[in-house]
Every structure is written in structure tokens, then in C-alpha cells.
Protein backbone atom coordinates (compact mmCIF):
# COMPACT_ATOMS: atom_id res chain seq x y z
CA UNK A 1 -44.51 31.18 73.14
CA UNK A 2 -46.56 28.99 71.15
CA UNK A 3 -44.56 26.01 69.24
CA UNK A 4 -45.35 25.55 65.20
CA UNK A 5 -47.14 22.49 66.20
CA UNK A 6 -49.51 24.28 68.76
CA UNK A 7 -50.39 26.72 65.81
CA UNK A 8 -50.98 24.29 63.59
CA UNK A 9 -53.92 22.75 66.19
CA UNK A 10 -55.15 25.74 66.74
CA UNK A 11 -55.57 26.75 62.64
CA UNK A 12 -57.05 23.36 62.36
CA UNK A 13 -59.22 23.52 65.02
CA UNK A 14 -61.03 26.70 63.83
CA UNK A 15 -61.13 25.90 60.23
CA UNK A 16 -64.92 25.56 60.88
CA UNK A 17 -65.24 28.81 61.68
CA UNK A 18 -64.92 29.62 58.21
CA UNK A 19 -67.17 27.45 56.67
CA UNK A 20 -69.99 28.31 59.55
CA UNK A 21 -69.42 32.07 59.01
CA UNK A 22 -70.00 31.38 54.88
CA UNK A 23 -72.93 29.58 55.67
CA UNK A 24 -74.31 32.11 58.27
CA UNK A 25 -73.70 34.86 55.20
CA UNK A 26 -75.61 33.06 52.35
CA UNK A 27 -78.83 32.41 54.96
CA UNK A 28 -78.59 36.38 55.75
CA UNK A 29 -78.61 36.82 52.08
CA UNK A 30 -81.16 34.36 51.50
CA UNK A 31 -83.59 36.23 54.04
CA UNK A 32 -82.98 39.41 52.47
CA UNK A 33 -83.80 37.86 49.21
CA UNK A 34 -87.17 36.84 50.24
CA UNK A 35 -87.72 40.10 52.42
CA UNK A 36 -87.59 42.03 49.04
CA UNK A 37 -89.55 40.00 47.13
CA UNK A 38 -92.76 42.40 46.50
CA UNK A 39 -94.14 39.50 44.36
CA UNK A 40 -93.96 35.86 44.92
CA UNK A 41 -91.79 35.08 41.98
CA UNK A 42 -91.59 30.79 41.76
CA UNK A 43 -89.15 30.96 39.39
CA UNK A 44 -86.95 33.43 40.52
CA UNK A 45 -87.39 31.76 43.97
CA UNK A 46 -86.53 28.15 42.76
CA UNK A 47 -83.66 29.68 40.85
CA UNK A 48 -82.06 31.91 44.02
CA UNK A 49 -82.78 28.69 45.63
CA UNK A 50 -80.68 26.71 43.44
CA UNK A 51 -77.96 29.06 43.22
CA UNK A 52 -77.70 29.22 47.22
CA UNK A 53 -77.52 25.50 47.34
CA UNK A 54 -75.19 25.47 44.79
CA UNK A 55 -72.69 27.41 47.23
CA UNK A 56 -73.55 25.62 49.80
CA UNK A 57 -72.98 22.07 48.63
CA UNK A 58 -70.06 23.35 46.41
CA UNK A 59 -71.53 21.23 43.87
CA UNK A 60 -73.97 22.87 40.81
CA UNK A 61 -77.81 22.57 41.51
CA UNK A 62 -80.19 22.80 38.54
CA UNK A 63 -83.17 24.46 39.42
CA UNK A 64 -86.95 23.26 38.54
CA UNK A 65 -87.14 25.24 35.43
CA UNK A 66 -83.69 24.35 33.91
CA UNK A 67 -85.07 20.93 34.40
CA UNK A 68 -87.87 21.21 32.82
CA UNK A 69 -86.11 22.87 29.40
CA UNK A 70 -83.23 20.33 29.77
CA UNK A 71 -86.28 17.51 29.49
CA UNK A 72 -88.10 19.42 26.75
CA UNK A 73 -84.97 20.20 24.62
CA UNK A 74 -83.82 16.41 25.13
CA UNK A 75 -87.43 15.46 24.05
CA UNK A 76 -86.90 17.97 21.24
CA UNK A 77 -83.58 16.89 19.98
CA UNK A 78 -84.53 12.95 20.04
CA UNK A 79 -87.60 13.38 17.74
CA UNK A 80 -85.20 15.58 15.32
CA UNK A 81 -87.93 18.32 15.57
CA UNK A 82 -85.25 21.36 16.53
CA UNK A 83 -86.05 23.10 13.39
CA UNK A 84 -90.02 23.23 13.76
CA UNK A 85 -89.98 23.47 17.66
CA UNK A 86 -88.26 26.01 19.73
CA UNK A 87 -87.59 25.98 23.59
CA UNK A 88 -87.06 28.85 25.47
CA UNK A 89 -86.96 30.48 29.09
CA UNK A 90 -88.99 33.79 29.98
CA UNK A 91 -89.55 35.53 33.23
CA UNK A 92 -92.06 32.76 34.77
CA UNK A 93 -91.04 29.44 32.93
CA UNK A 94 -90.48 27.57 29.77
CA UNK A 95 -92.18 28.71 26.40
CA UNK A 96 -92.34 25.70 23.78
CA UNK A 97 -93.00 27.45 20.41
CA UNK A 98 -94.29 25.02 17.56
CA UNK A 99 -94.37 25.69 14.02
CA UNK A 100 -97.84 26.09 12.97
CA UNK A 101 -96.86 25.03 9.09
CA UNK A 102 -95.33 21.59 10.84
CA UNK A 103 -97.91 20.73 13.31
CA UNK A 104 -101.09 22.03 11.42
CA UNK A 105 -102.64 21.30 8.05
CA UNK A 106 -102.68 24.37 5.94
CA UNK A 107 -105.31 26.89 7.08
CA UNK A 108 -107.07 24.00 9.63
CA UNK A 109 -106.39 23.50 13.23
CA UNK A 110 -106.26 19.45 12.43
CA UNK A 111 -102.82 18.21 13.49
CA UNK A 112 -100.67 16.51 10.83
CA UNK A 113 -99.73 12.92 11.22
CA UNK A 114 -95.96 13.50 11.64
CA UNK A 115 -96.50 15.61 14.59
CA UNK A 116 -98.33 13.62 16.82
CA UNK A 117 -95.39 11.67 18.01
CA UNK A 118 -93.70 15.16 18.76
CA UNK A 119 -96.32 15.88 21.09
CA UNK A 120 -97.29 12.65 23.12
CA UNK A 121 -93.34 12.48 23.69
CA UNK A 122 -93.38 16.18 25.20
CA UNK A 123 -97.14 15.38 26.91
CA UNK A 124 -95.25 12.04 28.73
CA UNK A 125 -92.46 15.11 29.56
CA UNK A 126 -95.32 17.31 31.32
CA UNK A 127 -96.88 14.36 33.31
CA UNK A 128 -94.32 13.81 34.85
CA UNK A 129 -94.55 13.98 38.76
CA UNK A 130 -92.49 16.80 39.11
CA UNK A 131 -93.98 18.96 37.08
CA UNK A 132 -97.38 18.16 38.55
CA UNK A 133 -98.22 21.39 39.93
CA UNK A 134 -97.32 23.68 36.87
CA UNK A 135 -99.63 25.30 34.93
CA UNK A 136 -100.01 25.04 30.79
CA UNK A 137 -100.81 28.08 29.01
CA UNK A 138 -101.55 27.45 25.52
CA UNK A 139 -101.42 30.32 22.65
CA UNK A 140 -102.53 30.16 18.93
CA UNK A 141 -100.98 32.90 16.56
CA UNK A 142 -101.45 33.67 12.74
CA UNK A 143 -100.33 35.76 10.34
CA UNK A 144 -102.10 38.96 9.17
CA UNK A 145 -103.17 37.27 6.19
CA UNK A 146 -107.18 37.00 6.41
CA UNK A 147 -109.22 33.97 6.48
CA UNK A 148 -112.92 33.13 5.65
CA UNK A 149 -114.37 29.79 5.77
CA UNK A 150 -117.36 28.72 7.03
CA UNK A 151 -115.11 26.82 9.49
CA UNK A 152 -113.08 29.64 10.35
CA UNK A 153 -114.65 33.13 9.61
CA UNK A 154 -111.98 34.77 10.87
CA UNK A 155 -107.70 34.37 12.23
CA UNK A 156 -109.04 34.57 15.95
CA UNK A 157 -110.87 31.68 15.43
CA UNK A 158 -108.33 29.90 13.71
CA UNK A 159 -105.90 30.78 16.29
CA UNK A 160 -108.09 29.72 19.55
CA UNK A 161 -109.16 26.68 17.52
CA UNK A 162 -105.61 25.41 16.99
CA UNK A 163 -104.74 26.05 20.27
CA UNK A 164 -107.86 24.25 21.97
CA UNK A 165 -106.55 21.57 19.49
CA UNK A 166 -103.71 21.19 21.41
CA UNK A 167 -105.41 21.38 24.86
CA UNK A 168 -107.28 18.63 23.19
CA UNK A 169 -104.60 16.03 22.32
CA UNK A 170 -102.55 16.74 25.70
CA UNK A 171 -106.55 15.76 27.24
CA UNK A 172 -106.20 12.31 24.86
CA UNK A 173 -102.81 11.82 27.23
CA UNK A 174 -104.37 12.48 30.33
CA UNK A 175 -103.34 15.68 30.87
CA UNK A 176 -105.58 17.25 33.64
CA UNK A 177 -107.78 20.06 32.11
CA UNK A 178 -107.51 22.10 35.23
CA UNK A 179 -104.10 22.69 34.78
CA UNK A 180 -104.52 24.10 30.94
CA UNK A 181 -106.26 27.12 29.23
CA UNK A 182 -106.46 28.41 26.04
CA UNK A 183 -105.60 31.93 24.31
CA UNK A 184 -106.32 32.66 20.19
CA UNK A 185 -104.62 35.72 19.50
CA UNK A 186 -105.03 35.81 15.31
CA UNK A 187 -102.03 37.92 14.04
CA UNK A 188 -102.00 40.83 17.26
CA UNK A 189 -98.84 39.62 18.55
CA UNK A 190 -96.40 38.78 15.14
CA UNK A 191 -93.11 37.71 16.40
CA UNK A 192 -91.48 40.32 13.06
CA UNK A 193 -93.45 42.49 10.99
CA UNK A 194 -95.59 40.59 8.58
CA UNK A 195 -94.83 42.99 5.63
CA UNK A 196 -92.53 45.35 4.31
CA UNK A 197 -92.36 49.79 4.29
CA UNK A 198 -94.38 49.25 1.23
CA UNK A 199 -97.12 46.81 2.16
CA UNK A 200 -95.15 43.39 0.75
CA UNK A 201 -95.43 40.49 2.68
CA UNK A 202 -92.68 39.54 4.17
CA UNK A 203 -93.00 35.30 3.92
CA UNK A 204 -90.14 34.33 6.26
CA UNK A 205 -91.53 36.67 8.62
CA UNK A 206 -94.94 35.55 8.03
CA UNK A 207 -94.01 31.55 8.79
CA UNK A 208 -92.35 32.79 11.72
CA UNK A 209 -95.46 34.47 12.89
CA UNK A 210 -97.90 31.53 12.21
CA UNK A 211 -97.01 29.43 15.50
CA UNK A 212 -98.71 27.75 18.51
CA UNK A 213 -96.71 28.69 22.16
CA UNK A 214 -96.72 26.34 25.02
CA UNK A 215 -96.19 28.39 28.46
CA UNK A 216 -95.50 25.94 31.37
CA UNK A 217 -94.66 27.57 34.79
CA UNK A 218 -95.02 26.98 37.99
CA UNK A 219 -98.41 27.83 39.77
CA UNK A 220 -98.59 30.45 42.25
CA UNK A 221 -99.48 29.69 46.00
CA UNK A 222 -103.16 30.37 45.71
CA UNK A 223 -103.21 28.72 42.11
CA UNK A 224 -101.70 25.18 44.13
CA UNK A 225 -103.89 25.86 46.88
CA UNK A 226 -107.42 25.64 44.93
CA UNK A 227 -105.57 22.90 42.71
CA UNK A 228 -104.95 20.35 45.58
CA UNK A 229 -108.56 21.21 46.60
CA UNK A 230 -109.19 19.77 42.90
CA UNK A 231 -107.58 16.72 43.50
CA UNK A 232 -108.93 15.92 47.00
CA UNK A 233 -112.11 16.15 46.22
CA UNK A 234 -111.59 14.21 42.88
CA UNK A 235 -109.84 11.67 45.32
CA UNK A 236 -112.58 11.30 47.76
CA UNK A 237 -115.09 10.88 45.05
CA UNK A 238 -113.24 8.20 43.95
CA UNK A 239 -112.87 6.39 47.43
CA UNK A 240 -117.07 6.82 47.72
CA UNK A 241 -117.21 5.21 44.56
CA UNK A 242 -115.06 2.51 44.87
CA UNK A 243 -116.12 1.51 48.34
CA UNK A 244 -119.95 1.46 47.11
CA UNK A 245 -118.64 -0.83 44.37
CA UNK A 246 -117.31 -3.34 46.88
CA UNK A 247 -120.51 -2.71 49.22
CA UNK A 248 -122.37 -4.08 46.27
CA UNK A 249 -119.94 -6.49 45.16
CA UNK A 250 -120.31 -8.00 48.98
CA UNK A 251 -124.25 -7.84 49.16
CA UNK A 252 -125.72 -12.10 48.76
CA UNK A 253 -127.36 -12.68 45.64
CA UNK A 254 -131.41 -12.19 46.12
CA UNK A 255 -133.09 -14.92 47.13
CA UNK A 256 -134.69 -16.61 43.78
CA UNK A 257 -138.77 -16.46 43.50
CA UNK A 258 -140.44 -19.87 44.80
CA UNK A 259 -142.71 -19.81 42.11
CA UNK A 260 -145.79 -17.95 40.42
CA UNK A 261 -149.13 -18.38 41.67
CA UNK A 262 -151.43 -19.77 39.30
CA UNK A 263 -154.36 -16.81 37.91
């Protein structure tokens, strides 16, 4: 018959069992995960991936894109622009939504003075190594009330043109241009109905509607793929050109003419 002690050795010596068998579970789960994936969904990957981690480690793991709205919102809440500039998550990433009335003079796409600091503070954010390989989608919005300048005959191109203005400025920051595209959508998606049952605009609803989204998310496989093709090639052009700049830099000075002959 075994003695306390002996029981005690044994309980100790198969404690591991446990915490192998708990591991073994969460990689089965973890397989399954990605064996009904139909889609290759980043950030429902990097999430799952965090979460498993998390159990793992016994200690929490933030994923990617809760990293990136954790830096955004910090960024956010430092320049005291919460109440003009709105962060939230969606299905593939982060959406930054700026007020158009705060970033943009009235009926222009020409940035106001005030916001540029807001947006070279979230462009340092972006260029950040981290979030190197993530895509920027870039979305102008307007009301439904109509404009006609010779400018801007119309919302849609008031719409594209503020959001190529942003594209723009996040270019002055060197922000690669690959990585960024831009959408004018004039008043076809309103956040709230611009007017009323009656045909009254509705001005609250109409400020919220007038806005400028910033979609960052992860790039797909392919999208990465044909990106780091960008970069090698932009890399290789560079070596060329800097090694035919020290090629030239090492060539002796021509010899100087001995003279002219007379005529």
C-alpha cells in the first residue's frame, strides 16, 4: 500500500500531464480554427492568435489590431482631438473617422491649420515598422446638400478631392503611395439620414455625415506578396544607383589639355 508521501511524488510527478494535455487541446483547436477558415481573415487570424497565446502564456496578449487602435486613440487623446476624430474597429481593421468641418475649410478640400498637427502625429503612428505591411484606405463623404463651383461641380468631387488631400499630406510624411488609395463617395453612404419625414434637414445629422474615414488593415497574402516585390525592386534600384555614384566618385580626374594649337 502506497504511503502519503509516495502519493504525493507521484501527484507531483504528473502535474505536467496537465499542462501538456491543455496545451495539446488549444493546438487541436487552433488547427481546426484555420481548417475552417474559407477566407483568409488577418484579423480574425491575428486575433485567434492572440487569444490562444493568451492561454497559453497565462498572461493577456494584445493582438496587432488592438495595437494599432490603442496607438491611434493614445495619439488621439494627446492632441485633445476626441471630439472631431473617432477610432473604431470593423471586421478587417481600424477605421479613423475625421470630422470634415474640423479638418477641412468650409466647402474646400484644403486642410485647416489646426489639423495638421493631428495628422503628422497619427502619419508618425502609421510609419511605424509594425504597421509596415497594412494597407490605407482613404474615404471622402458629404452631405446631400449640392455643390457647384467651378472647383467642385459636384459632392463626388468634393469628396474624392478631400480624400486625395489626405493621401496627399500622409505622401508629405513619407507615407508610401503603394500602400494608399482613394474613394469619393459624395453623400451615398450618410452615416443618419440627412433630413427629416418631411424633407428638413436634419443639421446634426448632416455634420455627422460630412466626414473623411481612414481604413487601415492588414494586407492580404497576395497584397504583401506584390508589395515586397515593390520594395525589392525599389531597393535594388537604389543599390545600382548608389554603387554607380561611388564608381564615378572613384574614376581620376581627366587628364587636363596640354594646350591649343595655334590656327
Amino acid at each position: 500500500m502506497a504511503t502519503p508521501k509516495n502519493v504525493e511524488e507521484v501527484e507531483e510527478k504528473e502535474d505536467w500531464l496537465v499542462t501538456y494535455a491543455d496545451a495539446i487541446t488549444l493546438l487541436m483547436a487552433f488547427m481546426v480554427m484555420l481548417l475552417t477558415f474559407t477566407k483568409y481573415d488577418i484579423p480574425a487570424f491575428e486575433e485567434a492568435s492572440a487569444a490562444i497565446k493568451s492561454n497559453l502564456s497565462g498572461r493577456d496578449s494584445t493582438s496587432p489590431i488592438q495595437l494599432l487602435r490603442i496607438d491611434v486613440k493614445d495619439v488621439v487623446y494627446n492632441m485633445q482631438a476626441d471630439q472631431v476624430v473617432k477610432v473604431v474597429t470593423d471586421d478587417n481593421g481600424i477605421v479613423i473617422e475625421l470630422s470634415s468641418s474640423a479638418f477641412f475649410k468650409p466647402g474646400s478640400s484644403d486642410l485647416r491649420d489646426e489639423a495638421m498637427p493631428v495628422l503628422e502625429k497619427m502619419s508618425q503612428t502609421l510609419l511605424a515598422p509594425r504597421y509596415q505591411f497594412y494597407s490605407i484606405e482613404i474615404e471622402g463623404h458629404t452631405d446631400d446638400d449640392p455643390i457647384n463651383t467651378p472647383r467642385y461641380p459636384s459632392n463626388w468631387e468634393l469628396s474624392a478631392s478631400r480624400a486625395t488631400g489626405i493621401i496627399r499630406f500622409l505622401i508629405s510624411q513619407e507615407m508610401d503611395s503603394t500602400r494608399m488609395k482613394a474613394t469619393g463617395y459624395a453623400d451615398t453612404q450618410p452615416k443618419a439620414p440627412n433630413r427629416d419625414a418631411n424633407g428638413a434637414a436634419i443639421p446634426e445629422n448632416q455634420e455627422a455625415n460630412r466626414r473623411v474615414s481612414i481604413r487601415v488593415y492588414p494586407m492580404s497574402q497576395a497584397e504583401r506578396k506584390a508589395y515586397e516585390e515593390i520594395l525589392a525592386v525599389r531597393e535594388q534600384k537604389e543599390f545600382e544607383k548608389q554603387a554607380a555614384t561611388e564608381k564615378k566618385e572613384a574614376l581620376p580626374p581627366l587628364e587636363q589639355s596640354q594646350g591649343v594649337p595655334a590656327k
